[in-house]
Protein backbone atom coordinates (compact mmCIF):
# COMPACT_ATOMS: atom_id res chain seq x y z
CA UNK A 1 205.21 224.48 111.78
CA UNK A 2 206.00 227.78 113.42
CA UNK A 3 204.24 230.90 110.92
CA UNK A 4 203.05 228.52 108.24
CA UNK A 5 200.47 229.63 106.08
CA UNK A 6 197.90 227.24 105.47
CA UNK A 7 196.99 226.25 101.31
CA UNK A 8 193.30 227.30 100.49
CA UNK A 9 190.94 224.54 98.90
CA UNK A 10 187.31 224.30 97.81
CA UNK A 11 185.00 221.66 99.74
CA UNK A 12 183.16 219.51 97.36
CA UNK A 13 182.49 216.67 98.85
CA UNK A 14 179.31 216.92 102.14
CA UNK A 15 178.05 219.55 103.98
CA UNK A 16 180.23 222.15 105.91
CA UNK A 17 180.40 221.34 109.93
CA UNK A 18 178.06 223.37 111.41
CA UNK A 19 175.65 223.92 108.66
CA UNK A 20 171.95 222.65 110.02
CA UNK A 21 170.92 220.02 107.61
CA UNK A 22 174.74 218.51 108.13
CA UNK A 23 173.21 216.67 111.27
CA UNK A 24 170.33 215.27 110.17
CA UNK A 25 171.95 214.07 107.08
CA UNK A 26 174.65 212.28 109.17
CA UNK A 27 172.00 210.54 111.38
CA UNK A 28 170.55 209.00 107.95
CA UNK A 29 173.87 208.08 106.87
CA UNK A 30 174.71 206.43 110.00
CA UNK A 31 171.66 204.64 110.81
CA UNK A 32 171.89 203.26 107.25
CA UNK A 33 175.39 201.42 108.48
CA UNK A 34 173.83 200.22 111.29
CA UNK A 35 171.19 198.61 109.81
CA UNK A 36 173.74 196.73 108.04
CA UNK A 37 175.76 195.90 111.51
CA UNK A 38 172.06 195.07 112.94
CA UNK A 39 172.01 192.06 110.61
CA UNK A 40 174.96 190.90 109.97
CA UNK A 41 174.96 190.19 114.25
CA UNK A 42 171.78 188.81 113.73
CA UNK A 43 172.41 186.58 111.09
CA UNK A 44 175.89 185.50 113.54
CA UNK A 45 175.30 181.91 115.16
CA UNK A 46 176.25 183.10 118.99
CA UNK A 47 176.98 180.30 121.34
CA UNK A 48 175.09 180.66 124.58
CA UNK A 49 174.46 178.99 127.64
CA UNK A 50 171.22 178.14 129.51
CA UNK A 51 169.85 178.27 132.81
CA UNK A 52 171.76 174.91 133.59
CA UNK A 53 174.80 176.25 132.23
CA UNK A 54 174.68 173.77 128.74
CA UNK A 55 175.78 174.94 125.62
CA UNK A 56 173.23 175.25 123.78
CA UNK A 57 173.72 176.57 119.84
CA UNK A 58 170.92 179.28 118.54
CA UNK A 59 170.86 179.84 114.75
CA UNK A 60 169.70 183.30 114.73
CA UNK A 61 171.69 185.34 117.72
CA UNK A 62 169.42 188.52 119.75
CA UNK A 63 170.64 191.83 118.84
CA UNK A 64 172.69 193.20 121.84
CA UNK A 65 170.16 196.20 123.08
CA UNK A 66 171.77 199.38 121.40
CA UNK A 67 172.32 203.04 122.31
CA UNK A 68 172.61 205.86 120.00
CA UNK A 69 172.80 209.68 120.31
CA UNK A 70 174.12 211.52 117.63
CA UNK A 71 177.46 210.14 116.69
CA UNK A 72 177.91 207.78 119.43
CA UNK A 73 176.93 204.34 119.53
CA UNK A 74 176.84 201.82 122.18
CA UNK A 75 176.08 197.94 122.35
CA UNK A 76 175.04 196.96 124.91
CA UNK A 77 175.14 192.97 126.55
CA UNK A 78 175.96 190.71 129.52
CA UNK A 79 177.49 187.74 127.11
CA UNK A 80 180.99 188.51 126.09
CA UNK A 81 180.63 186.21 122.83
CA UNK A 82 178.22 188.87 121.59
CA UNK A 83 179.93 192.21 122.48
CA UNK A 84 182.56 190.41 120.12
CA UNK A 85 180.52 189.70 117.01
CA UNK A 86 179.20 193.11 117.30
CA UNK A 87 182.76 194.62 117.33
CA UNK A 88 183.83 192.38 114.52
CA UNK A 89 180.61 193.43 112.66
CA UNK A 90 181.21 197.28 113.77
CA UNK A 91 185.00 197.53 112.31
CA UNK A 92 183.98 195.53 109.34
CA UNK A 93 180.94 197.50 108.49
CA UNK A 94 181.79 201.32 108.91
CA UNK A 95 184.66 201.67 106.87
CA UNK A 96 182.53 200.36 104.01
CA UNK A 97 180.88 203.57 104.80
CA UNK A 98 183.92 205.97 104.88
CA UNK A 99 183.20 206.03 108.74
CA UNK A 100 185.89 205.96 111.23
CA UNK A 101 185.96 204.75 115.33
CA UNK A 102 187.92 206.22 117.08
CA UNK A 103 190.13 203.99 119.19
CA UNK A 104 191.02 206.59 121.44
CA UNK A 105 187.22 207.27 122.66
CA UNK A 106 186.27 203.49 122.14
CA UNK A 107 185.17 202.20 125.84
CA UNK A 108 184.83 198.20 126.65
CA UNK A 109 182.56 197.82 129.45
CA UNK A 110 181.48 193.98 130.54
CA UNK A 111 178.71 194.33 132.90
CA UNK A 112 177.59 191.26 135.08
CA UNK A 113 174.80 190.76 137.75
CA UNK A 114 175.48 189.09 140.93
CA UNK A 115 173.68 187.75 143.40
């Protein structure tokens, strides 16, 4: 809206953006949700296959190697089955923690070697 004058409201809920413990206090918060998503995946039953291409059924799945800086987060893994439980896991998880992904920025890479 053209020349609309914006309503004036008191913050009571975290620490303004910008302010220099906000950071740090957001790292805790969000390493504390992905300890959560770290074992839910791990407590996942992931189907994989061996060297000789046979099913083979593992109770307890690996944790796909993660990346995190700041507010980003990235899973990382050559078996498709296991990007999915993570992302399953991810958009279960988070919300229970008031955080949001955001679709928009969300990138799904599958990475395979060849010979």
């Amino acid at each position: 809206m053209k020349n609309a004058i914006p309503t004036q409201f008191d913050s009571n809920i975290g620490s303004p953006q910008g302010d220099s413990i906000s950071g740090p206090i957001f790292t805790v918060y969000l390493e504390r949700a992905l300890k959560d998503i770290r074992e839910a995946i791990d407590q996942s039953p992931i189907d994989v296959r061996d060297i000789n291409l046979k099913w083979i059924e593992r109770d307890n799945s690996e944790l796909p190697n993660e990346l995190v800086y700041a507010d980003d987060c990235d899973f990382v893994t050559e078996d498709q089955k296991k990007k999915e439980t993570a992302l399953q896991h991810v958009q279960e998880i988070l919300p229970q923690f008031n955080l949001l992904i955001n679709n928009s920025k969300t990138e799904h890479t599958v990475i395979k070697r060849q010979r």
